[in-house]
ModelCIF file with pLDDT and N, C-alpha, C, O atoms, coordinates in Angstrom:
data_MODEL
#
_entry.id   MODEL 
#
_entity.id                         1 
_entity.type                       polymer 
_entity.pdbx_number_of_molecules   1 
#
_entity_poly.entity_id                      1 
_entity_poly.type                           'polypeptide(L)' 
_entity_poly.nstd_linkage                   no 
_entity_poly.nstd_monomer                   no 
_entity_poly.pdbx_seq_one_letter_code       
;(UNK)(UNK)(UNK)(UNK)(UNK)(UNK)(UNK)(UNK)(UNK)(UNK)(UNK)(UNK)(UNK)(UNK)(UNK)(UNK)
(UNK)(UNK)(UNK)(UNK)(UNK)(UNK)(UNK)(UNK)(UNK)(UNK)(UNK)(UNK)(UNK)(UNK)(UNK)(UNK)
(UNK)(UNK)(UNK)(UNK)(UNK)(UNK)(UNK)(UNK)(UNK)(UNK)(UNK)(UNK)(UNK)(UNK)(UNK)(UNK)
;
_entity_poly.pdbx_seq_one_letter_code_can   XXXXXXXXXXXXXXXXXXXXXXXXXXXXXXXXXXXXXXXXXXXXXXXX 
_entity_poly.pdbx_strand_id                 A 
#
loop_
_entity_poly_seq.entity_id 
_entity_poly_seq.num 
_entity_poly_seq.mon_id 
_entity_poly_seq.hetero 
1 1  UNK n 
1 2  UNK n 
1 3  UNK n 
1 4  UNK n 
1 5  UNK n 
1 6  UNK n 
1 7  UNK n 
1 8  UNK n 
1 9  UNK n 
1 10 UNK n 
1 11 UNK n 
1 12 UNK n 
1 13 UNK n 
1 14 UNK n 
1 15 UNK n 
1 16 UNK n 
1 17 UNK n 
1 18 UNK n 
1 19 UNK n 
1 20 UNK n 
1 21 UNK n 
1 22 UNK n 
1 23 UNK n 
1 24 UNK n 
1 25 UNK n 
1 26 UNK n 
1 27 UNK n 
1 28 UNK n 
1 29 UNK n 
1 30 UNK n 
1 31 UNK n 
1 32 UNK n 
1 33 UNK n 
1 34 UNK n 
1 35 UNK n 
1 36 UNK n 
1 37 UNK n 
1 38 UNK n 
1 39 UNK n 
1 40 UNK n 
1 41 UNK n 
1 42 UNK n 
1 43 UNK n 
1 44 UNK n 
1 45 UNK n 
1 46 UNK n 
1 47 UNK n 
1 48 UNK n 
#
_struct_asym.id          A 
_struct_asym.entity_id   1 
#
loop_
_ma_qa_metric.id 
_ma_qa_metric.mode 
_ma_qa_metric.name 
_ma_qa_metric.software_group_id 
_ma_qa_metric.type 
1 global pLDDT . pLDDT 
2 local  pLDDT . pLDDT 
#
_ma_qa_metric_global.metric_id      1 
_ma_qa_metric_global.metric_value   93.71 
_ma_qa_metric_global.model_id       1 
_ma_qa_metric_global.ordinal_id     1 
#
loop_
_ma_qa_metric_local.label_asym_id 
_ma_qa_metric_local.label_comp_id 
_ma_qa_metric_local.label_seq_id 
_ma_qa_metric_local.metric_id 
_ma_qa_metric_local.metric_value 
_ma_qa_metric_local.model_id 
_ma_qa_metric_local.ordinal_id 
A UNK 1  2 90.00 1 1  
A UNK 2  2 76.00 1 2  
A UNK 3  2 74.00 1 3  
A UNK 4  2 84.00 1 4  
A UNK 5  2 91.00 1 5  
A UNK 6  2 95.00 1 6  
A UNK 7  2 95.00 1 7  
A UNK 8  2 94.00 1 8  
A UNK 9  2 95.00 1 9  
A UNK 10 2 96.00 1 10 
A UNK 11 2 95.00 1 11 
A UNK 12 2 96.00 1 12 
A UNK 13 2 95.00 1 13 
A UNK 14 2 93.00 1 14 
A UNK 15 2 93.00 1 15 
A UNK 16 2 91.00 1 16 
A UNK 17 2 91.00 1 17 
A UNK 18 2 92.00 1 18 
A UNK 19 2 93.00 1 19 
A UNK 20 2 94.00 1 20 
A UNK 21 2 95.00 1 21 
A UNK 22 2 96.00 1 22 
A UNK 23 2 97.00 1 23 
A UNK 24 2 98.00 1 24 
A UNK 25 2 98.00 1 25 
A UNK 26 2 98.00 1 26 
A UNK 27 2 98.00 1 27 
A UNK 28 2 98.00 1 28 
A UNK 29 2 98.00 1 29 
A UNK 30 2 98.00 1 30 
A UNK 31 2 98.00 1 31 
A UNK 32 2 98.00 1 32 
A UNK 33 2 98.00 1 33 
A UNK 34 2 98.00 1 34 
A UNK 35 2 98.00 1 35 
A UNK 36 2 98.00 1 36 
A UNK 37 2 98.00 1 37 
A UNK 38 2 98.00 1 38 
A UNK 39 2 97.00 1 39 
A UNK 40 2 96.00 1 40 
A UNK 41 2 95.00 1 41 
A UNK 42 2 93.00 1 42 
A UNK 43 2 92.00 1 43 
A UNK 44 2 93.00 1 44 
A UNK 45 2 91.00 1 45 
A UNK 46 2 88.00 1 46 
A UNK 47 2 86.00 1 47 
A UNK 48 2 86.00 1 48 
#
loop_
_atom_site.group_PDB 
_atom_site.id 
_atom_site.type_symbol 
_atom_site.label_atom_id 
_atom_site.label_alt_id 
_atom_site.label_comp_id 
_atom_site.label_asym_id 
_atom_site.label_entity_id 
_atom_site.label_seq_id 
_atom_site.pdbx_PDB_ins_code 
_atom_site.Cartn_x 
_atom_site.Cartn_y 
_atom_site.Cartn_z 
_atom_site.occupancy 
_atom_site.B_iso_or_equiv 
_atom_site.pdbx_formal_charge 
_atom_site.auth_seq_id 
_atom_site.auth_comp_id 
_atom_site.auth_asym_id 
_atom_site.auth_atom_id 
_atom_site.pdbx_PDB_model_num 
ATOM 1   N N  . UNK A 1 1  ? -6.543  -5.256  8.365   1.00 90.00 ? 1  UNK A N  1 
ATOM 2   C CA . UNK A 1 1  ? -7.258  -4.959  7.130   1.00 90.00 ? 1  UNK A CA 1 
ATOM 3   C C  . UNK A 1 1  ? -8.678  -5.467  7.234   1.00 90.00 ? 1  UNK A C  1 
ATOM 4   O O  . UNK A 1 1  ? -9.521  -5.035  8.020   1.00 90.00 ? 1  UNK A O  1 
ATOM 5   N N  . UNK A 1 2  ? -8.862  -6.529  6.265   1.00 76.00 ? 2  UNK A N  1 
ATOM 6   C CA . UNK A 1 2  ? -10.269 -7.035  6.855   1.00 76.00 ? 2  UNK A CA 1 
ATOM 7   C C  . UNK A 1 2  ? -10.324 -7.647  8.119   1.00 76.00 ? 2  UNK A C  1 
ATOM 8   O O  . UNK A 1 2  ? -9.491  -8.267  8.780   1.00 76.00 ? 2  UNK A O  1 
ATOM 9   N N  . UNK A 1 3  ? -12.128 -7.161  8.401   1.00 74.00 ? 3  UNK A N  1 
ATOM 10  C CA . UNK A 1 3  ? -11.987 -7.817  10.131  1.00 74.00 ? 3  UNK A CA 1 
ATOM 11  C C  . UNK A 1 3  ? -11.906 -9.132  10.157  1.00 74.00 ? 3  UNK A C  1 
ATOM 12  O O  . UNK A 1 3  ? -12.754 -9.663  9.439   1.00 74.00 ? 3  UNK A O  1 
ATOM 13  N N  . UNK A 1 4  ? -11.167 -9.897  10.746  1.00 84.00 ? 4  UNK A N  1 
ATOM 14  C CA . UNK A 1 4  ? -11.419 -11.326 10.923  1.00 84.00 ? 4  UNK A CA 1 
ATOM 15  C C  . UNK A 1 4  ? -11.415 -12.070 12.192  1.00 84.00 ? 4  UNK A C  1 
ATOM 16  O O  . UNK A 1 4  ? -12.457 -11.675 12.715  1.00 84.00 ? 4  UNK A O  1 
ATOM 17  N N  . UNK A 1 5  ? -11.064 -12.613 12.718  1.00 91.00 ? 5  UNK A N  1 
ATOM 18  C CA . UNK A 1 5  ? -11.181 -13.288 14.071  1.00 91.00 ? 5  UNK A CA 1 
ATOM 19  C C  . UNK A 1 5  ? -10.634 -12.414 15.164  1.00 91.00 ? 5  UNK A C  1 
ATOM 20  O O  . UNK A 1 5  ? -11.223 -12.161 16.215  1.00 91.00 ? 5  UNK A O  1 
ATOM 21  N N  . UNK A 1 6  ? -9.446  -11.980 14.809  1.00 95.00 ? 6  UNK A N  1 
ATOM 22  C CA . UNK A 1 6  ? -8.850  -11.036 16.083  1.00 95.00 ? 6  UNK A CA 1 
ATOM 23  C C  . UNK A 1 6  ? -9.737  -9.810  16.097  1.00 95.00 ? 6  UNK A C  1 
ATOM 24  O O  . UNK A 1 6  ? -9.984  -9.312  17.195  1.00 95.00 ? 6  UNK A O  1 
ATOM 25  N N  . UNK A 1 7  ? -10.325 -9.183  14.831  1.00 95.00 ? 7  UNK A N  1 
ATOM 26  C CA . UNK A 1 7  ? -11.485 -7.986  15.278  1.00 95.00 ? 7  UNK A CA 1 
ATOM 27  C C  . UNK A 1 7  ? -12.327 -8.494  15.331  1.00 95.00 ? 7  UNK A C  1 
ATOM 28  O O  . UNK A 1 7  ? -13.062 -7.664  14.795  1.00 95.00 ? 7  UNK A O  1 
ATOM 29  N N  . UNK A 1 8  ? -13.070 -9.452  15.612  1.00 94.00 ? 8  UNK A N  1 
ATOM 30  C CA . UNK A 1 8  ? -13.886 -9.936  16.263  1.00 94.00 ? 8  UNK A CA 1 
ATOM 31  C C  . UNK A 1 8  ? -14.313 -10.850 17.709  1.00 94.00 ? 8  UNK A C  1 
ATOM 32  O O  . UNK A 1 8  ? -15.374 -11.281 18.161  1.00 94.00 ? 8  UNK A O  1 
ATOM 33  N N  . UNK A 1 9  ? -12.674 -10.883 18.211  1.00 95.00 ? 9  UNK A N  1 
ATOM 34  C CA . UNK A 1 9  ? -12.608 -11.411 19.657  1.00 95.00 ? 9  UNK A CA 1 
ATOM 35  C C  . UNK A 1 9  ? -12.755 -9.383  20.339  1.00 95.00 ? 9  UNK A C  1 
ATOM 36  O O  . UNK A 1 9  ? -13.245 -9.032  21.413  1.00 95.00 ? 9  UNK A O  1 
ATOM 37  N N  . UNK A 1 10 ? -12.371 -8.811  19.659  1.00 96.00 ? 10 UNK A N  1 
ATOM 38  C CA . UNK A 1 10 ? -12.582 -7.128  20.361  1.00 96.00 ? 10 UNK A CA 1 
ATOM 39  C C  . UNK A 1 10 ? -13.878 -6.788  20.058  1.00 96.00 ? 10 UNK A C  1 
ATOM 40  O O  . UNK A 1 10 ? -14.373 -6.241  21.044  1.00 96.00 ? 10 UNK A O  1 
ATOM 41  N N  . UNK A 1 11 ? -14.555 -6.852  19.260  1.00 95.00 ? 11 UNK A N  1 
ATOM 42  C CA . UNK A 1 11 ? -15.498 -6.080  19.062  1.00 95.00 ? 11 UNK A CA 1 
ATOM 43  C C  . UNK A 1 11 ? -15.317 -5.541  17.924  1.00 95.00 ? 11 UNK A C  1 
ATOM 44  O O  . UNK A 1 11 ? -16.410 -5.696  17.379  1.00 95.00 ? 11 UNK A O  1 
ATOM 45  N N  . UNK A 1 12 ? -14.430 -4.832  16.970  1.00 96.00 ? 12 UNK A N  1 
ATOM 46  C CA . UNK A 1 12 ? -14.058 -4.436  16.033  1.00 96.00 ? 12 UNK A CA 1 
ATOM 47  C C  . UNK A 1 12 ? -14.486 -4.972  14.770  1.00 96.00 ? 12 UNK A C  1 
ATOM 48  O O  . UNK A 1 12 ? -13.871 -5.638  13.937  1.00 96.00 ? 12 UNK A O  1 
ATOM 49  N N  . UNK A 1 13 ? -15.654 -4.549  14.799  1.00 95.00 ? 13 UNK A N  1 
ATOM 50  C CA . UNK A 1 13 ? -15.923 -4.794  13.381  1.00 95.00 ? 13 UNK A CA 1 
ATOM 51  C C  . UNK A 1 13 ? -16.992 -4.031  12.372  1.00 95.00 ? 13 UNK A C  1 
ATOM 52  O O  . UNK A 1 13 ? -17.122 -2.876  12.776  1.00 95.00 ? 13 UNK A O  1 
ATOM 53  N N  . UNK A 1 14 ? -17.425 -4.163  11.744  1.00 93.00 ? 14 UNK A N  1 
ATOM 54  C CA . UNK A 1 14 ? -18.252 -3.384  10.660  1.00 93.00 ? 14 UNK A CA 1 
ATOM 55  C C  . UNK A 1 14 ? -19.373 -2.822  11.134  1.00 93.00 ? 14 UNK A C  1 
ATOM 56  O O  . UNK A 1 14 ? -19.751 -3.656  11.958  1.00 93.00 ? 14 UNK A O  1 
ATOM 57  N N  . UNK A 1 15 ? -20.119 -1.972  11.142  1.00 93.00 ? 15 UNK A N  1 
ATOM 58  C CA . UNK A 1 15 ? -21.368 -1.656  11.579  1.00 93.00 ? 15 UNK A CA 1 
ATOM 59  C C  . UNK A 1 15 ? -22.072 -1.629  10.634  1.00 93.00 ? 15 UNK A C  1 
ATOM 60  O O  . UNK A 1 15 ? -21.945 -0.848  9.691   1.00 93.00 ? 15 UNK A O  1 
ATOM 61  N N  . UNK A 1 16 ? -23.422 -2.989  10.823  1.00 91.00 ? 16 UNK A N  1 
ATOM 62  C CA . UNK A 1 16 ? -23.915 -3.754  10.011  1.00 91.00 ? 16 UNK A CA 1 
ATOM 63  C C  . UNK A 1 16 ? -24.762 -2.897  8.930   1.00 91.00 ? 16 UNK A C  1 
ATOM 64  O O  . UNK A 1 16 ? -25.025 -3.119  7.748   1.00 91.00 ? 16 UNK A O  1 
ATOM 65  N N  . UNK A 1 17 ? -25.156 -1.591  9.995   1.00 91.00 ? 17 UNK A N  1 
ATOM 66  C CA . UNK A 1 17 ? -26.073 -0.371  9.167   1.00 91.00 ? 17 UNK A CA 1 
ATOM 67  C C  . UNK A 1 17 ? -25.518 0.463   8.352   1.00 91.00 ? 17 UNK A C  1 
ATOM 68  O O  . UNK A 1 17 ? -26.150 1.135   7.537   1.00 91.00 ? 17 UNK A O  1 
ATOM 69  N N  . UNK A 1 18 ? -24.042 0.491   8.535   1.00 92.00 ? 18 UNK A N  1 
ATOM 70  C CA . UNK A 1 18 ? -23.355 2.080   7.543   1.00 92.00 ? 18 UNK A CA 1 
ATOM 71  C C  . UNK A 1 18 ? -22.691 1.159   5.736   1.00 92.00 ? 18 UNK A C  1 
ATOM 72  O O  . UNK A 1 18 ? -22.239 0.022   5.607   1.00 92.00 ? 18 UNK A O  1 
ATOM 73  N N  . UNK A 1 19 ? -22.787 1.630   5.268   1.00 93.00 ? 19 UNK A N  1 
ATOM 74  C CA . UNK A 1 19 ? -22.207 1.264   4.146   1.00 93.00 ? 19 UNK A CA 1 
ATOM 75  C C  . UNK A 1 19 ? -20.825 0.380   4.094   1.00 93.00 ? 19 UNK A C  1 
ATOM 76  O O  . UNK A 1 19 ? -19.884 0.639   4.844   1.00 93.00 ? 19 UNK A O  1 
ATOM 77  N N  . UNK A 1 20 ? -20.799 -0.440  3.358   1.00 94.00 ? 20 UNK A N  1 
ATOM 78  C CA . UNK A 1 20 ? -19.738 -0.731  3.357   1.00 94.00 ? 20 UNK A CA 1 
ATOM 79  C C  . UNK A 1 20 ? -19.323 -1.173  1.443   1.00 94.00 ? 20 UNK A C  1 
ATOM 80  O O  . UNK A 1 20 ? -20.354 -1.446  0.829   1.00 94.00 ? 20 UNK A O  1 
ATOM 81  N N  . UNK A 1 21 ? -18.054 -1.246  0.595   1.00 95.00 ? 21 UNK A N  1 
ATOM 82  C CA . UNK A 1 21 ? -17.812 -1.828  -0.706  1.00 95.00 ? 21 UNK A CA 1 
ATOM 83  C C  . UNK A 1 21 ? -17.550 -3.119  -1.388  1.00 95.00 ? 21 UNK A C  1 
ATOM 84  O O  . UNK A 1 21 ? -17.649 -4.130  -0.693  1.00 95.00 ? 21 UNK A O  1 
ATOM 85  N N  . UNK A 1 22 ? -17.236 -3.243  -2.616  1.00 96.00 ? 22 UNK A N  1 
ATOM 86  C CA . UNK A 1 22 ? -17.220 -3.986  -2.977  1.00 96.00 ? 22 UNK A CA 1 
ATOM 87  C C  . UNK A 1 22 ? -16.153 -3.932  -4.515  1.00 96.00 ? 22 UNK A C  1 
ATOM 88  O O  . UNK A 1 22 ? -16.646 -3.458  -5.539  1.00 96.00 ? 22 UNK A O  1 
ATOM 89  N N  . UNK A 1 23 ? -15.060 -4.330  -4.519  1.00 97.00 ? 23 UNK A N  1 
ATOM 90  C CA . UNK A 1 23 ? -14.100 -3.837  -5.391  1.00 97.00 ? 23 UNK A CA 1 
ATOM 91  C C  . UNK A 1 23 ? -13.735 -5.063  -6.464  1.00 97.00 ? 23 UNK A C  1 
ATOM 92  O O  . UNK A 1 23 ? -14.113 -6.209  -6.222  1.00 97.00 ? 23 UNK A O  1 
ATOM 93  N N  . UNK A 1 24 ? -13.250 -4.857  -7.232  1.00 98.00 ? 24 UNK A N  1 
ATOM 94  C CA . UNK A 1 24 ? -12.646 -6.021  -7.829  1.00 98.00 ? 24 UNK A CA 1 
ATOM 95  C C  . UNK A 1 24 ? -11.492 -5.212  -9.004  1.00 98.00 ? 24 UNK A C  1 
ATOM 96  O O  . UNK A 1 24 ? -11.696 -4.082  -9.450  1.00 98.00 ? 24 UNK A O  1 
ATOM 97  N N  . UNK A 1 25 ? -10.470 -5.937  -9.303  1.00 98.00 ? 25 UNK A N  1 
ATOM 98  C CA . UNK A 1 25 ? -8.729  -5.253  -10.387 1.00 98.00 ? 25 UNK A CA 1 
ATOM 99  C C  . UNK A 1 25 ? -8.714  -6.825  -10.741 1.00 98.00 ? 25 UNK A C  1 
ATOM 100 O O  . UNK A 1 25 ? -9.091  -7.854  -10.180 1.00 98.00 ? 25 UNK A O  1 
ATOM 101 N N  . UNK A 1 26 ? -7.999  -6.444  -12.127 1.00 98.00 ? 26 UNK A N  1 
ATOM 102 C CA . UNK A 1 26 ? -6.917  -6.963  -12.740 1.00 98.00 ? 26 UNK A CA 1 
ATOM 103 C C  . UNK A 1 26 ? -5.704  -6.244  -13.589 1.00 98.00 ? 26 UNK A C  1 
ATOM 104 O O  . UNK A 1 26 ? -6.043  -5.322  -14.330 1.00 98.00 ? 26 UNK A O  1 
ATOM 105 N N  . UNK A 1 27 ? -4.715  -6.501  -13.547 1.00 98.00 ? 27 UNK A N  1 
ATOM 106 C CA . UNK A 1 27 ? -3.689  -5.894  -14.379 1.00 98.00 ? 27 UNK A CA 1 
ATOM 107 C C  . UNK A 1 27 ? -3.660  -6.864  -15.853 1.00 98.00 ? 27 UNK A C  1 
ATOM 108 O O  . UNK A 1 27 ? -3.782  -8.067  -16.082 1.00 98.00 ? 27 UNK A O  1 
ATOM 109 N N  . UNK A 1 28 ? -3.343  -5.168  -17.009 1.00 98.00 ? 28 UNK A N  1 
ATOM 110 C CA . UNK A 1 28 ? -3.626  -5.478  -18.410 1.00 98.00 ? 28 UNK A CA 1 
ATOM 111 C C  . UNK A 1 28 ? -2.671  -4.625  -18.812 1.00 98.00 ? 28 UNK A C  1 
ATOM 112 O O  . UNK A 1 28 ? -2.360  -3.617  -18.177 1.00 98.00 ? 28 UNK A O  1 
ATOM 113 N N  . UNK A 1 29 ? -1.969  -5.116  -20.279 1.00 98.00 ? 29 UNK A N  1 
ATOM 114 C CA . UNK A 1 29 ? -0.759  -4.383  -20.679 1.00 98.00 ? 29 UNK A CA 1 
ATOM 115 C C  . UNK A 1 29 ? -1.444  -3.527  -21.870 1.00 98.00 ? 29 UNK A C  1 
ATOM 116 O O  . UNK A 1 29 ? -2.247  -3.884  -22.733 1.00 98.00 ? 29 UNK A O  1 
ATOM 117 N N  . UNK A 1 30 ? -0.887  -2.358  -21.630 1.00 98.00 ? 30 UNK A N  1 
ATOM 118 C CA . UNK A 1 30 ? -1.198  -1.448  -22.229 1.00 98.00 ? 30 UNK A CA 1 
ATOM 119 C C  . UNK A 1 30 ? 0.034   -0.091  -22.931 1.00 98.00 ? 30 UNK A C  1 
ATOM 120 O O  . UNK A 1 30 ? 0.712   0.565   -22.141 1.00 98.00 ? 30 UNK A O  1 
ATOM 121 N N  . UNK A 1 31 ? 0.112   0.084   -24.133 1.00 98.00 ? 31 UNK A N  1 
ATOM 122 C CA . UNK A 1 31 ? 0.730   1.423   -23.770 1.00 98.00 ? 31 UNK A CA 1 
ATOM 123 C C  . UNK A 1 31 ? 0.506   2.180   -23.878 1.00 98.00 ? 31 UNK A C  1 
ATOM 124 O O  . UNK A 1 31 ? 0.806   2.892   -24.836 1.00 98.00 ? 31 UNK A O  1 
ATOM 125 N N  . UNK A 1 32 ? -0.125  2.449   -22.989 1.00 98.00 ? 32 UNK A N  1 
ATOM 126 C CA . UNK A 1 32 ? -0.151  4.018   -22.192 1.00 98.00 ? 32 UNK A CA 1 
ATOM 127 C C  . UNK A 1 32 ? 0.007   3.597   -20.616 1.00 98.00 ? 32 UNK A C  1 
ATOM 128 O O  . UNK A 1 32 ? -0.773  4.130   -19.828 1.00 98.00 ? 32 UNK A O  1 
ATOM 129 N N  . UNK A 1 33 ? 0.611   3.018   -20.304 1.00 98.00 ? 33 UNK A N  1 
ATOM 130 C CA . UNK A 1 33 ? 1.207   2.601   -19.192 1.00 98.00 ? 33 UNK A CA 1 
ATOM 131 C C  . UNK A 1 33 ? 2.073   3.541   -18.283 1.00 98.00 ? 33 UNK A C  1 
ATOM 132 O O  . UNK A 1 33 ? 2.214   3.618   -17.063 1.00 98.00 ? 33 UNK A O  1 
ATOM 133 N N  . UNK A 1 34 ? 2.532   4.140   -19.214 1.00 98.00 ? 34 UNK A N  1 
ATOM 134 C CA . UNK A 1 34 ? 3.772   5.460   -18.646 1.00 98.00 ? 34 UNK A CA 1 
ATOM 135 C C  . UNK A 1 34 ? 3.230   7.099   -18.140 1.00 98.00 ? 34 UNK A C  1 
ATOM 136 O O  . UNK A 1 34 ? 3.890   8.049   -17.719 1.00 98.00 ? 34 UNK A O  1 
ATOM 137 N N  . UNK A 1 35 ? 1.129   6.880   -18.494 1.00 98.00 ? 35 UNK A N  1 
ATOM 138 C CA . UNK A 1 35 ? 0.550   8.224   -18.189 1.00 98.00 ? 35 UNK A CA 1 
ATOM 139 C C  . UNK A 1 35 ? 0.686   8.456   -16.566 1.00 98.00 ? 35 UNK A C  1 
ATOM 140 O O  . UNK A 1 35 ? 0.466   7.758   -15.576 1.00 98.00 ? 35 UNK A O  1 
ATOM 141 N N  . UNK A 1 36 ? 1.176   9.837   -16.808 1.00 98.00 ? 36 UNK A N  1 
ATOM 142 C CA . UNK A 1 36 ? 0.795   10.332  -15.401 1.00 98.00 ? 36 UNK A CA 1 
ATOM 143 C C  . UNK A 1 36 ? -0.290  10.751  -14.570 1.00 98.00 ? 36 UNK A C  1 
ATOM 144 O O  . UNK A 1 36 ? -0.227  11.308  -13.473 1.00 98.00 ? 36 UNK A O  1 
ATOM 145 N N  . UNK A 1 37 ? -1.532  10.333  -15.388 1.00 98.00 ? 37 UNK A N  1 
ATOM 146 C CA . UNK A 1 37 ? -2.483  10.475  -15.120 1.00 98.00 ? 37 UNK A CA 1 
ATOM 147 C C  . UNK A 1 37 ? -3.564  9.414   -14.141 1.00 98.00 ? 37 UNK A C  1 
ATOM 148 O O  . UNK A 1 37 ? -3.232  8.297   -14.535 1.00 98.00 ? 37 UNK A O  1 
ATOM 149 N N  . UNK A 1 38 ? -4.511  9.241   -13.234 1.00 98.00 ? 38 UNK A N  1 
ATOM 150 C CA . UNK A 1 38 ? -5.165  8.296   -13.164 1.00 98.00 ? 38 UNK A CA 1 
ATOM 151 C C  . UNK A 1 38 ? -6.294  8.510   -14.178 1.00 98.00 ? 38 UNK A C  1 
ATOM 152 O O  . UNK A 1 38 ? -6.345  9.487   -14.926 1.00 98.00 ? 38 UNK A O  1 
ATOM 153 N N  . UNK A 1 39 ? -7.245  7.467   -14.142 1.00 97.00 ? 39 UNK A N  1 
ATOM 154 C CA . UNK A 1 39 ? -8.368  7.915   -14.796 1.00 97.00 ? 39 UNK A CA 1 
ATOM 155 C C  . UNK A 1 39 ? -9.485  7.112   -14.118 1.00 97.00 ? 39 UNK A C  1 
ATOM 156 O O  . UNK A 1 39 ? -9.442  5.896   -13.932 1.00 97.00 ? 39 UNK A O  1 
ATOM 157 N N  . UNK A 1 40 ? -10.598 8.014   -13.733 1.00 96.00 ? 40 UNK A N  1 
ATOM 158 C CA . UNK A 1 40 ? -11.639 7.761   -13.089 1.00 96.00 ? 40 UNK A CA 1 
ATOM 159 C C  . UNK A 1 40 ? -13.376 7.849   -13.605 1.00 96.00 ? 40 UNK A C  1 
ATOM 160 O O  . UNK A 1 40 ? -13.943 8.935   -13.477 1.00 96.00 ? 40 UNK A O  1 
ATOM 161 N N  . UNK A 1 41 ? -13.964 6.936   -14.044 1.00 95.00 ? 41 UNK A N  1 
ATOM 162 C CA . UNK A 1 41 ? -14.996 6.638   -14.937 1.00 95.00 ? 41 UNK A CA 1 
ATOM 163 C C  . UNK A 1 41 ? -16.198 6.671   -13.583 1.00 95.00 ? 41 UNK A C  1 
ATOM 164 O O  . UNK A 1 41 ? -16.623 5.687   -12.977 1.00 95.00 ? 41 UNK A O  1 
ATOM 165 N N  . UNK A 1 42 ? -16.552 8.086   -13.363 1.00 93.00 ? 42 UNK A N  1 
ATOM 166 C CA . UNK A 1 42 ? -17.777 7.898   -12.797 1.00 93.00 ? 42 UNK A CA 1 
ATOM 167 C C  . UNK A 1 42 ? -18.619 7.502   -12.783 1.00 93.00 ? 42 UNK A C  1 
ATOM 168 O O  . UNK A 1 42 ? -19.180 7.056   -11.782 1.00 93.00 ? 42 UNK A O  1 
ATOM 169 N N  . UNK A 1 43 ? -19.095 7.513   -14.066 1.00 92.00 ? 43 UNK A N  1 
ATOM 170 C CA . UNK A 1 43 ? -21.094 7.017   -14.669 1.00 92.00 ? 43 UNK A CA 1 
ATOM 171 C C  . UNK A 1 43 ? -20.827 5.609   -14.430 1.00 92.00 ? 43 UNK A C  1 
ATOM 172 O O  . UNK A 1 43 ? -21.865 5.044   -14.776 1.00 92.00 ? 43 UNK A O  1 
ATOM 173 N N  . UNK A 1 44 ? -19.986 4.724   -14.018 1.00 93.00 ? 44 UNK A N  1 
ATOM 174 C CA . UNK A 1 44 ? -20.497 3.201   -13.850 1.00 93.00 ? 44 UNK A CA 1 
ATOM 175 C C  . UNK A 1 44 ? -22.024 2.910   -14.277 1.00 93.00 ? 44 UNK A C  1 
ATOM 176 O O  . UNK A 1 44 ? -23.098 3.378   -13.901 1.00 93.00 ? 44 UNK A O  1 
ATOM 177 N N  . UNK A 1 45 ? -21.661 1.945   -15.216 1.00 91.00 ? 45 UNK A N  1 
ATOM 178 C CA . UNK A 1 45 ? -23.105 1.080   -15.766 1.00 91.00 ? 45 UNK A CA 1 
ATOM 179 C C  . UNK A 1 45 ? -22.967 -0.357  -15.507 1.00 91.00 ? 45 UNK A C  1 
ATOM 180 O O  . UNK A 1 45 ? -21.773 -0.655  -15.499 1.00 91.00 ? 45 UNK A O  1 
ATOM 181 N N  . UNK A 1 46 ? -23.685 -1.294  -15.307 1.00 88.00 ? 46 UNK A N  1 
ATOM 182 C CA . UNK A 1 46 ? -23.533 -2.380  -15.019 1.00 88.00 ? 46 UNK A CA 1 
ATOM 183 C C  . UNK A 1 46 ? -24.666 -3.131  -16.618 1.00 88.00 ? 46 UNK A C  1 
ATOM 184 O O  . UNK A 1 46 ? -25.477 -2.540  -17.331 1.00 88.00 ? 46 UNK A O  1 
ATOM 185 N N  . UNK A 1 47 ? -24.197 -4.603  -16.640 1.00 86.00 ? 47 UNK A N  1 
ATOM 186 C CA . UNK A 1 47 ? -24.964 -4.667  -18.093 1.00 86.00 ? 47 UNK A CA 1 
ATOM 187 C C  . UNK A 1 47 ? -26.530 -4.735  -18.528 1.00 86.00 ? 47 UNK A C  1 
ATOM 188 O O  . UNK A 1 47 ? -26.978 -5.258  -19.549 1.00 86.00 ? 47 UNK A O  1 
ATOM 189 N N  . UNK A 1 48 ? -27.104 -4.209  -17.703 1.00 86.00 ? 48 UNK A N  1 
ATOM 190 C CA . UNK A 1 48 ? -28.149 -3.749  -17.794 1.00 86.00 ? 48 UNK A CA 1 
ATOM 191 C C  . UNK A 1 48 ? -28.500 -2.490  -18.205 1.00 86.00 ? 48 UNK A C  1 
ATOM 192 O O  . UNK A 1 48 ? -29.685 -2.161  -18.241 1.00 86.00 ? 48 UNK A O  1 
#
């Protein structure tokens, strides 16, 4: 998964120039828990 010591005794690792992310979850109870749907919020705003 992430590279760590063993991809880095190979060579295997990130190429410092191409993009790479940055994610973060928590789980929250909700009901609507049971949708079969995902839901995906493109316009991301940050609080600015």
């Amino acid at each position: 998964g992430a590279q760590g010591a063993a991809a880095k005794m190979l060579g295997a690792v990130r190429d410092p120039d191409e993009t790479f992310g940055l994610a973060i979850r928590a789980y929250a109870p909700t009901p609507r828990h049971a949708e079969r749907h995902l839901e995906a919020c493109l316009s991301l705003r940050d609080e600015h």
